[in-house]
C-alpha atoms as a PDB file:
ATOM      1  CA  UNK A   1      75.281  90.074 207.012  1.00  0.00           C
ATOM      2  CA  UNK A   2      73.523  91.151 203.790  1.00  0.00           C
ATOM      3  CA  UNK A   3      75.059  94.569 202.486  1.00  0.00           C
ATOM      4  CA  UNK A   4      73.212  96.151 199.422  1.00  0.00           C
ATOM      5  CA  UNK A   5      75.104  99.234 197.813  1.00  0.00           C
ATOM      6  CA  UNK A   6      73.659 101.763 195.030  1.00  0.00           C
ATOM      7  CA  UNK A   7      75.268 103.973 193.117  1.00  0.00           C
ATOM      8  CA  UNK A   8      73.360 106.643 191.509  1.00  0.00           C
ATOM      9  CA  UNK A   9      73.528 110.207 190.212  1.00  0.00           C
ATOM     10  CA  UNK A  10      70.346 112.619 190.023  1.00  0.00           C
ATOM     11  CA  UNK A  11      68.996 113.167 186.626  1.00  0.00           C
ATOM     12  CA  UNK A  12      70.205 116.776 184.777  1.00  0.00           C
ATOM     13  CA  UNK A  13      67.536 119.491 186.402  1.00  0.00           C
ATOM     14  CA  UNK A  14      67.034 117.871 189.496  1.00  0.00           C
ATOM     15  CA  UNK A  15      67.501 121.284 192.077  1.00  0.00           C
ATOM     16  CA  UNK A  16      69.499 120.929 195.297  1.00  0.00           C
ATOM     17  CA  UNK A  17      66.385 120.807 197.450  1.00  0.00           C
ATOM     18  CA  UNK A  18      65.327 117.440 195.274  1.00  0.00           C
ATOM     19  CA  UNK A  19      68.311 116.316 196.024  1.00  0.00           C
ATOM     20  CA  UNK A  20      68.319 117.044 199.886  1.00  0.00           C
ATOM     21  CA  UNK A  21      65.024 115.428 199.633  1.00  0.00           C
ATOM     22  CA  UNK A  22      66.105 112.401 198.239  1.00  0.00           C
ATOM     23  CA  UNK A  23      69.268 112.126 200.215  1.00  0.00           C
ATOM     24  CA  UNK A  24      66.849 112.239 203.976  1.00  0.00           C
ATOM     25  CA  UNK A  25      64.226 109.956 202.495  1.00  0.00           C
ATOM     26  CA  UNK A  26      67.305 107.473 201.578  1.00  0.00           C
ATOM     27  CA  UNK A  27      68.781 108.184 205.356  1.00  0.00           C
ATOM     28  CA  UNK A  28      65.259 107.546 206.754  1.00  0.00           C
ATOM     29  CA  UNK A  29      64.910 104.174 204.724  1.00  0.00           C
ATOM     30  CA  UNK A  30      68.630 103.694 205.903  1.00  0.00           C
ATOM     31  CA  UNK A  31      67.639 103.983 209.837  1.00  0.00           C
ATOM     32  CA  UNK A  32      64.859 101.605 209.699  1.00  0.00           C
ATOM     33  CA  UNK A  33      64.610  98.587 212.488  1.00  0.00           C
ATOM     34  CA  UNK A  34      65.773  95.959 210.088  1.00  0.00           C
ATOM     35  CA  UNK A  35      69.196  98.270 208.916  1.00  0.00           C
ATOM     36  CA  UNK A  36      72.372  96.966 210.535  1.00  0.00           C
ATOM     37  CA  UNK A  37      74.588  99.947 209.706  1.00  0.00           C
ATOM     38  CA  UNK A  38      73.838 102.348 207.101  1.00  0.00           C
ATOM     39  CA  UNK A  39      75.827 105.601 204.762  1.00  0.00           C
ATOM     40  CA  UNK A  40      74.345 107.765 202.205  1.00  0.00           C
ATOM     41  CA  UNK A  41      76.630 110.216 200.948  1.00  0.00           C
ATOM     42  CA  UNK A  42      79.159 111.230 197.699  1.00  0.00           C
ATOM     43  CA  UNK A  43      80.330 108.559 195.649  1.00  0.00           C
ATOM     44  CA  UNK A  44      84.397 108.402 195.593  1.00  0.00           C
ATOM     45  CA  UNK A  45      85.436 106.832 192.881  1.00  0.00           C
ATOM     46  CA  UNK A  46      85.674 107.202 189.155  1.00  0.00           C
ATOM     47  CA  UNK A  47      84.003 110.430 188.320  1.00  0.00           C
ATOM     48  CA  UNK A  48      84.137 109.045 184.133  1.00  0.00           C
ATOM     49  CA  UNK A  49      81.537 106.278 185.679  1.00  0.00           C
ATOM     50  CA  UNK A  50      78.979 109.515 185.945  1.00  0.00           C
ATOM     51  CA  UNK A  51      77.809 108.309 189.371  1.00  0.00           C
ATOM     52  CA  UNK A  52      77.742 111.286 192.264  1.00  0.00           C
ATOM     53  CA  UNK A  53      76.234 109.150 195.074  1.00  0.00           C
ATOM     54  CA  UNK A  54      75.773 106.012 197.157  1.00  0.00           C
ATOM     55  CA  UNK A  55      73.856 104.474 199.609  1.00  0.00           C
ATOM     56  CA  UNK A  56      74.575 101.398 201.643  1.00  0.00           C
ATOM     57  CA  UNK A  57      72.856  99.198 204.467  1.00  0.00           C
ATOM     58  CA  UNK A  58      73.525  96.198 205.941  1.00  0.00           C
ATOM     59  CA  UNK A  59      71.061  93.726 207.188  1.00  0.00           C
ATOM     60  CA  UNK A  60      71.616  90.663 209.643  1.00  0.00           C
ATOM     61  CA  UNK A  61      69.990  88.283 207.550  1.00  0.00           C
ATOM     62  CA  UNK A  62      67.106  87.164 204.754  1.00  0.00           C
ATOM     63  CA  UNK A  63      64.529  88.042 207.459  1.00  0.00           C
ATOM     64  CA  UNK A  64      65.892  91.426 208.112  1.00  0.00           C
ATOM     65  CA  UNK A  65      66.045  92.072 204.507  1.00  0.00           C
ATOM     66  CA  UNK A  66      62.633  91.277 203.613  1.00  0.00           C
ATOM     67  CA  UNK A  67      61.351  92.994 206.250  1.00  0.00           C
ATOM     68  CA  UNK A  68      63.510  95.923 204.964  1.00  0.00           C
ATOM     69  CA  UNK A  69      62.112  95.970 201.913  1.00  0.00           C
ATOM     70  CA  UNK A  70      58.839  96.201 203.206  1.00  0.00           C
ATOM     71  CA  UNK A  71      59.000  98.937 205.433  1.00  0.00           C
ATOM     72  CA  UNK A  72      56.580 101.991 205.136  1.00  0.00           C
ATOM     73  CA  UNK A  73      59.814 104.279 204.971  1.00  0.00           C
ATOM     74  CA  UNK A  74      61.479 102.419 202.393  1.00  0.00           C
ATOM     75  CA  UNK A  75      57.940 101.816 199.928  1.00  0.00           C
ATOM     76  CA  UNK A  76      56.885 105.500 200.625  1.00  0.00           C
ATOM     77  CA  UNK A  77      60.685 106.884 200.030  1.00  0.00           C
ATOM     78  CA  UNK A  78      60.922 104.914 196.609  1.00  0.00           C
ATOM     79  CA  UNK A  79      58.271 107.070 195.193  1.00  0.00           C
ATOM     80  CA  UNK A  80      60.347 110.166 196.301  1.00  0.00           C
ATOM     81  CA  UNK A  81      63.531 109.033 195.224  1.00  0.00           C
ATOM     82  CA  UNK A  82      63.457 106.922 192.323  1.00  0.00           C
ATOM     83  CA  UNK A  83      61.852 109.306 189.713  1.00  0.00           C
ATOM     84  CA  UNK A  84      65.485 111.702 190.141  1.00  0.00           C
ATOM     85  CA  UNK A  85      67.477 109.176 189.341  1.00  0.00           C
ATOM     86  CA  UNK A  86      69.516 109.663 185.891  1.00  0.00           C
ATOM     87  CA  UNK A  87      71.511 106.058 186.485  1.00  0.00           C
ATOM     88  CA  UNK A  88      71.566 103.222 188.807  1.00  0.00           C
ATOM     89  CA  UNK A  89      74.032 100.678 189.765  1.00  0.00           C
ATOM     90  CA  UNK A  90      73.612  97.970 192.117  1.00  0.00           C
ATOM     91  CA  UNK A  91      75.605  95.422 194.200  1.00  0.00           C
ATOM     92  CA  UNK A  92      75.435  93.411 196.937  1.00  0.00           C
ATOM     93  CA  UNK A  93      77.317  90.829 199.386  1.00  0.00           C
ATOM     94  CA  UNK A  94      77.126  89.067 202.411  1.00  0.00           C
ATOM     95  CA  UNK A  95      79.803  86.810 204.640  1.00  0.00           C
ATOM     96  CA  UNK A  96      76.854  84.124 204.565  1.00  0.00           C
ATOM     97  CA  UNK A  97      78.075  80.629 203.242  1.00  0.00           C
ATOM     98  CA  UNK A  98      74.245  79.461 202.080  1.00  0.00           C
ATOM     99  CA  UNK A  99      75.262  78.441 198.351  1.00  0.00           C
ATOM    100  CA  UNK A 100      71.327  79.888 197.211  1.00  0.00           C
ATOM    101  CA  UNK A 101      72.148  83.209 198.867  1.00  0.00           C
ATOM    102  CA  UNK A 102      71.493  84.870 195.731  1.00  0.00           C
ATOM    103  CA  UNK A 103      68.657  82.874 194.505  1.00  0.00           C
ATOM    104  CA  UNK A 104      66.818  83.541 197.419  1.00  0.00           C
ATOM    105  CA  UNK A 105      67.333  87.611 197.709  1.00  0.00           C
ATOM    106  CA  UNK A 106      66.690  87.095 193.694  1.00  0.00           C
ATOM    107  CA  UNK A 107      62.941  85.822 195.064  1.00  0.00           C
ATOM    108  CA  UNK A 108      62.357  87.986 197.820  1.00  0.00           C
ATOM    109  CA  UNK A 109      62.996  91.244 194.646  1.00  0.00           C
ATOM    110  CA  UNK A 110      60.675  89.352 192.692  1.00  0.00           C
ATOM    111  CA  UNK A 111      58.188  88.982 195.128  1.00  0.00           C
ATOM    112  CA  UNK A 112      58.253  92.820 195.912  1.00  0.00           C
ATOM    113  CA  UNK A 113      58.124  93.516 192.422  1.00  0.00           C
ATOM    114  CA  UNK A 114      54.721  91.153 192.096  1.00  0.00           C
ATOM    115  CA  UNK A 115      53.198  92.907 195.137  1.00  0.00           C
ATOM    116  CA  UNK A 116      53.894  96.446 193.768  1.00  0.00           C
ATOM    117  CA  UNK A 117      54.157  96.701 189.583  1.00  0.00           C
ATOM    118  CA  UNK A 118      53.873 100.002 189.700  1.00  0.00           C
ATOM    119  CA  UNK A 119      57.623 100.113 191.863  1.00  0.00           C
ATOM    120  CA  UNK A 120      58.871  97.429 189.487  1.00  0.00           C
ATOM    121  CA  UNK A 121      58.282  99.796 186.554  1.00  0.00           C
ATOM    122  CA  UNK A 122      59.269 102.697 188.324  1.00  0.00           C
ATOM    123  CA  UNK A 123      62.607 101.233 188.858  1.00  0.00           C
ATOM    124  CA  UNK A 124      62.795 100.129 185.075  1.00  0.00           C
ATOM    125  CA  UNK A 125      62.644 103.234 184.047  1.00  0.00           C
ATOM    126  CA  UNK A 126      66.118 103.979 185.386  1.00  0.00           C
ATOM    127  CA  UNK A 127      68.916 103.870 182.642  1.00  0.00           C
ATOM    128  CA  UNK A 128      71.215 101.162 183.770  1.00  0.00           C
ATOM    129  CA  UNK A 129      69.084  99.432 186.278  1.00  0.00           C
ATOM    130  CA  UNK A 130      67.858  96.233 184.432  1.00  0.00           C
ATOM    131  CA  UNK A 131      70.154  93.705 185.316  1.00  0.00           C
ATOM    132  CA  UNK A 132      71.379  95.509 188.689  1.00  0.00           C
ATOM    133  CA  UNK A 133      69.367  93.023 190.858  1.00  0.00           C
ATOM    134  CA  UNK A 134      70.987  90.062 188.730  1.00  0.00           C
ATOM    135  CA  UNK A 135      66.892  88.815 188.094  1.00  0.00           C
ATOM    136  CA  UNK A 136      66.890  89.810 184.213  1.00  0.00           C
ATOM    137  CA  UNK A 137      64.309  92.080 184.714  1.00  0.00           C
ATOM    138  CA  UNK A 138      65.932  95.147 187.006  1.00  0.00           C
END
């Protein structure tokens, strides 16, 4: 099992019906084929960390992921979502033993990122989200 988790607050401005918005295009990303188990809700923890949120989904495997993050609901709900985002932390781990576990979900990012720039810079734009995918660049 691969489980990513993002925590995230919406950017000062961003009116409750963004944020419903954002919230059901996270939960329809979330409920895709590929997703294992899913939550988007409030983030519990340390309010002086200035993240409100989180999403999490699990996927079986490296197959399952990269057909996750390919999915019509999760490309077309990254335009929706990322843009009322004011910070971004991510995270991720799995019970698989494969020593290049990382490397390998490390690729499959960059590989999104060379198929769709435009995301890639999107996601840049985040405060606090270069270096959450552990490639350097995010």
């Amino acid at each position: 099992m691969i489980v990513n988790t993002l925590r995230f607050s919406f950017k000062d401005g961003t009116s409750k019906e963004d944020e419903e918005a954002v919230l059901a295009a996270m939960r329809r990303t979330a409920s895709t084929e590929p997703v294992a188990f899913s939550t988007v809700g409030r983030y519990t923890g340390d309010p002086a960390e200035g993240f409100t949120h989180v999403y999490c989904a699990g996927v079986s495997d490296l197959t399952a992921l990269e057909r996750y993050m390919h999915e019509k609901a999760h490309l077309d709900g990254d335009w929706l979502i990322i843009p009322h985002l004011a910070q971004l932390s991510a995270f991720r781990f799995s019970d698989d033993p494969d020593p290049d576990l990382d490397a390998k979900i490390l690729a499959l990012h960059a590989r999104k990122v060379e198929l769709y720039p435009e995301w890639g810079r999107l996601l840049d734009a985040i405060p606090g989200a270069q270096g959450s995918f552990g490639d350097g660049t995010r």
